[in-house]
C-alpha atoms as a PDB file:
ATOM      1  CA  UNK A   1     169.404  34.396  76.483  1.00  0.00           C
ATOM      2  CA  UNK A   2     165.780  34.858  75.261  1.00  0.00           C
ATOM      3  CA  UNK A   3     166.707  35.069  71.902  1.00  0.00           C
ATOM      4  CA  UNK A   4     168.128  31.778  71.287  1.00  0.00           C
ATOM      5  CA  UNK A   5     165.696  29.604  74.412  1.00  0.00           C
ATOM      6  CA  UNK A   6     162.693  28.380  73.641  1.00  0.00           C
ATOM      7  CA  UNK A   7     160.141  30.052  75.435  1.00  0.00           C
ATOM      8  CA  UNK A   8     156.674  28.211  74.792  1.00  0.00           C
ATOM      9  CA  UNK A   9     156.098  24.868  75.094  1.00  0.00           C
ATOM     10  CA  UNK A  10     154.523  22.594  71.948  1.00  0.00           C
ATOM     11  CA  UNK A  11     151.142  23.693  73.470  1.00  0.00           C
ATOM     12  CA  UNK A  12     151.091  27.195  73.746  1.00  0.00           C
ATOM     13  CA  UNK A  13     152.505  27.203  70.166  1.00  0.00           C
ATOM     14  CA  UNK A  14     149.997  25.046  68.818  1.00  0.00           C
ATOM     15  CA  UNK A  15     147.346  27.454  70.691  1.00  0.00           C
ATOM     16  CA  UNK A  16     148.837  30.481  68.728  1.00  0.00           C
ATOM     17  CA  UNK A  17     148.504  28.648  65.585  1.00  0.00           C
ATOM     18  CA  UNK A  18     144.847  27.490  66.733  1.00  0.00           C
ATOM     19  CA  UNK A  19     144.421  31.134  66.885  1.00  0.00           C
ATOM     20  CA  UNK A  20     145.887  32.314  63.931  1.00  0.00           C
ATOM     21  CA  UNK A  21     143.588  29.856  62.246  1.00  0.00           C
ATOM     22  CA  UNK A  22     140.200  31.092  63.635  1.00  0.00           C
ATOM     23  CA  UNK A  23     141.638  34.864  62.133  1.00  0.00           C
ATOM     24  CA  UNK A  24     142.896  33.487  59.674  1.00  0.00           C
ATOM     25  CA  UNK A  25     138.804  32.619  58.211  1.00  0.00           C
ATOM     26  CA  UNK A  26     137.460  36.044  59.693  1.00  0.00           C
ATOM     27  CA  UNK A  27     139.689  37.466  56.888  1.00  0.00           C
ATOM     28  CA  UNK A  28     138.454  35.159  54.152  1.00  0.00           C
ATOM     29  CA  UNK A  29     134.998  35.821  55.345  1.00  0.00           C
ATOM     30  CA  UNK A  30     135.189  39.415  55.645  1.00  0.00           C
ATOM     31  CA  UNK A  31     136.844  39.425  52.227  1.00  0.00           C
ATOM     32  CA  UNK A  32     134.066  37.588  50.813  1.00  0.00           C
ATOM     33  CA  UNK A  33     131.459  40.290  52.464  1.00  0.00           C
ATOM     34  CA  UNK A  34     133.754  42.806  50.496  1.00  0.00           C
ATOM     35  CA  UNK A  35     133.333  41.427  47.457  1.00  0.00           C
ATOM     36  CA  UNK A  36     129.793  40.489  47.563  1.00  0.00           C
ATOM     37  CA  UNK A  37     129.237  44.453  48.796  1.00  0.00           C
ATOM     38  CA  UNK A  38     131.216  45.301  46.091  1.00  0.00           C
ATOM     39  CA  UNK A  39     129.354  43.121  43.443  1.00  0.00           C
ATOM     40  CA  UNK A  40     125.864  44.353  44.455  1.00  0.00           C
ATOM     41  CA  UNK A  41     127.706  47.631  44.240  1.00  0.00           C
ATOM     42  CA  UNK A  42     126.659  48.871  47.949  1.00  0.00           C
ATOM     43  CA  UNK A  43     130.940  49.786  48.440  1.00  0.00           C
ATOM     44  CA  UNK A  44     129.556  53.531  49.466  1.00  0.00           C
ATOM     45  CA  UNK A  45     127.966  52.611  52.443  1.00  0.00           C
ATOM     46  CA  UNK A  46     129.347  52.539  55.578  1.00  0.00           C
ATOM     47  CA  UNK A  47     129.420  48.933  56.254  1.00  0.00           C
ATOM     48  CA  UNK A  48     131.722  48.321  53.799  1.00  0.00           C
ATOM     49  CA  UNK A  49     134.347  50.656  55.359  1.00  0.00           C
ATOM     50  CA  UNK A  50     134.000  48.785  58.425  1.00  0.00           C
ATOM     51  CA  UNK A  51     134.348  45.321  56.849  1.00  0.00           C
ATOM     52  CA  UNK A  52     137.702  47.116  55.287  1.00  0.00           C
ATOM     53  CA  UNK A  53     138.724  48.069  58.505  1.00  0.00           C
ATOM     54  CA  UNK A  54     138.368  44.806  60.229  1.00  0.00           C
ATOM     55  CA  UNK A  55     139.136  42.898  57.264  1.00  0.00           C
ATOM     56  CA  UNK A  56     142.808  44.746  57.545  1.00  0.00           C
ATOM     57  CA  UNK A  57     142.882  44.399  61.155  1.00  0.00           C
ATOM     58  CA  UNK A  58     142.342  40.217  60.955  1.00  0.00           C
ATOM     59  CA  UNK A  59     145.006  40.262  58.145  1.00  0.00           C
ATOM     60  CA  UNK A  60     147.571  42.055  60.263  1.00  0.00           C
ATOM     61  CA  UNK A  61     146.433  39.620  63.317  1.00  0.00           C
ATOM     62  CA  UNK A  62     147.077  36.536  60.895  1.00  0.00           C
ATOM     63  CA  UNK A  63     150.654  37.351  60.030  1.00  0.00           C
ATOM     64  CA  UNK A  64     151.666  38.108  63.572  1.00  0.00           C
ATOM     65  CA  UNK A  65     150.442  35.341  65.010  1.00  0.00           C
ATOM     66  CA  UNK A  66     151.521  32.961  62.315  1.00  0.00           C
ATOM     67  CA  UNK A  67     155.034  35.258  62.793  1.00  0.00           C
ATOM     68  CA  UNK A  68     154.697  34.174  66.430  1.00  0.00           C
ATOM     69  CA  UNK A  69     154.364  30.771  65.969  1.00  0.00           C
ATOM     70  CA  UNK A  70     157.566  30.599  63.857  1.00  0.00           C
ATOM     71  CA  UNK A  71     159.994  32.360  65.778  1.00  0.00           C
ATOM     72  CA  UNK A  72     160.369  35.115  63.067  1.00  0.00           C
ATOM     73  CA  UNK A  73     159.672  38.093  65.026  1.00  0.00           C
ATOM     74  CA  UNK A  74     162.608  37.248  67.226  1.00  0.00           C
ATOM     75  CA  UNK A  75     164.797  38.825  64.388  1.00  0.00           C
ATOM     76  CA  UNK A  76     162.406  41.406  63.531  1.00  0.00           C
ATOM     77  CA  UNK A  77     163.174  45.231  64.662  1.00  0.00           C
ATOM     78  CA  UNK A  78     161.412  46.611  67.746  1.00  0.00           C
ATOM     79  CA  UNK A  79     159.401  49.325  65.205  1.00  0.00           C
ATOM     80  CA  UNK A  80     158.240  45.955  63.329  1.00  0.00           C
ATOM     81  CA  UNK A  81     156.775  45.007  66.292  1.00  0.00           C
ATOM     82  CA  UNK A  82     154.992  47.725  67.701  1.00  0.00           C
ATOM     83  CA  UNK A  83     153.536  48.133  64.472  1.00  0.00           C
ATOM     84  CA  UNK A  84     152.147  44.533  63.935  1.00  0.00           C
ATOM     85  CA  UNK A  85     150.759  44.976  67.702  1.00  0.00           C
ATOM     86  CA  UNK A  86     149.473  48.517  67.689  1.00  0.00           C
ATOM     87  CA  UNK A  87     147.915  48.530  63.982  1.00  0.00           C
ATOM     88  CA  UNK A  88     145.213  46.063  64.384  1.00  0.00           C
ATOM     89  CA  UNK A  89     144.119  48.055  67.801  1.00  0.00           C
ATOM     90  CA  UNK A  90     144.109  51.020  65.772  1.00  0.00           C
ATOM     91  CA  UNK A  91     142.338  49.864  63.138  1.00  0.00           C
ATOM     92  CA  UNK A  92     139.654  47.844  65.792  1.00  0.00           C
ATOM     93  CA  UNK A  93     138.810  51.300  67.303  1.00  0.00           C
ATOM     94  CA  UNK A  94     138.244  53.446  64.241  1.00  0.00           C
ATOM     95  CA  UNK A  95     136.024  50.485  63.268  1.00  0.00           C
ATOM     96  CA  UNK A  96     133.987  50.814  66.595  1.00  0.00           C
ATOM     97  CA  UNK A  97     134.088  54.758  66.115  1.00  0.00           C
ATOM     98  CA  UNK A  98     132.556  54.535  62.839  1.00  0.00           C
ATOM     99  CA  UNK A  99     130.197  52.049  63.776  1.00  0.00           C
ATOM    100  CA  UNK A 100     129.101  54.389  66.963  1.00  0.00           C
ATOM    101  CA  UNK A 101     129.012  57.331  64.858  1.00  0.00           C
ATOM    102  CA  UNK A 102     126.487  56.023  62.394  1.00  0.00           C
ATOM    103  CA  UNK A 103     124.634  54.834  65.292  1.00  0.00           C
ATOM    104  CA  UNK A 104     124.664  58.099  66.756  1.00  0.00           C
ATOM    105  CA  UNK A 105     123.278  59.729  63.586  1.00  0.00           C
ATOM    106  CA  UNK A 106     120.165  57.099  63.413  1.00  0.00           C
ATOM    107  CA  UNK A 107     118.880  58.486  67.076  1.00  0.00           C
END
């Protein structure tokens, strides 16, 4: 039964965690571009909307790799799931729309 087996080894758990690290400080360092945007009071530019964006994206990645790595979405419901995978992809892609957009309007 795959619920109750252990299905990664001690490596490929530690690599998820490795992972979940390296978002884990993209989040603190986008938040820290937020705030510093939002201290020099440039949070109406577009930039900062995309920093949002990924800075929600890297949070969502964080706790579902960190979810991973503890076994936890095991008990989780399959809407749970697709949510923690599909958000961040939405949320990457509107990111890279915006970002194309504004590039579109500088040419």
């Amino acid at each position: 039964d795959w619920k109750t087996k252990k299905v990664l080894t001690n490596t490929e758990y530690g690599l998820i965690f490795f992972v979940a690290s390296l978002f884990t400080l993209n989040t603190v360092y986008a938040f820290y571009m937020m705030v510093e945007l939002f201290v020099l009071r440039l949070r109406f530019i577009c930039i900062y909307n995309v920093i949002w964006l990924l800075f929600l994206m890297n949070l969502i990645r964080c706790i579902t790799l960190f979810l991973i790595g503890t076994n936890q979405l095991r008990k989780a419901p399959a809407t749970v799931n697709d949510i923690l995978i599909e958000l961040p992809l939405f949320l990457y892609l509107t990111a890279f729309t915006v970002l194309v957009q504004q590039w579109a309007r500088l040419n």
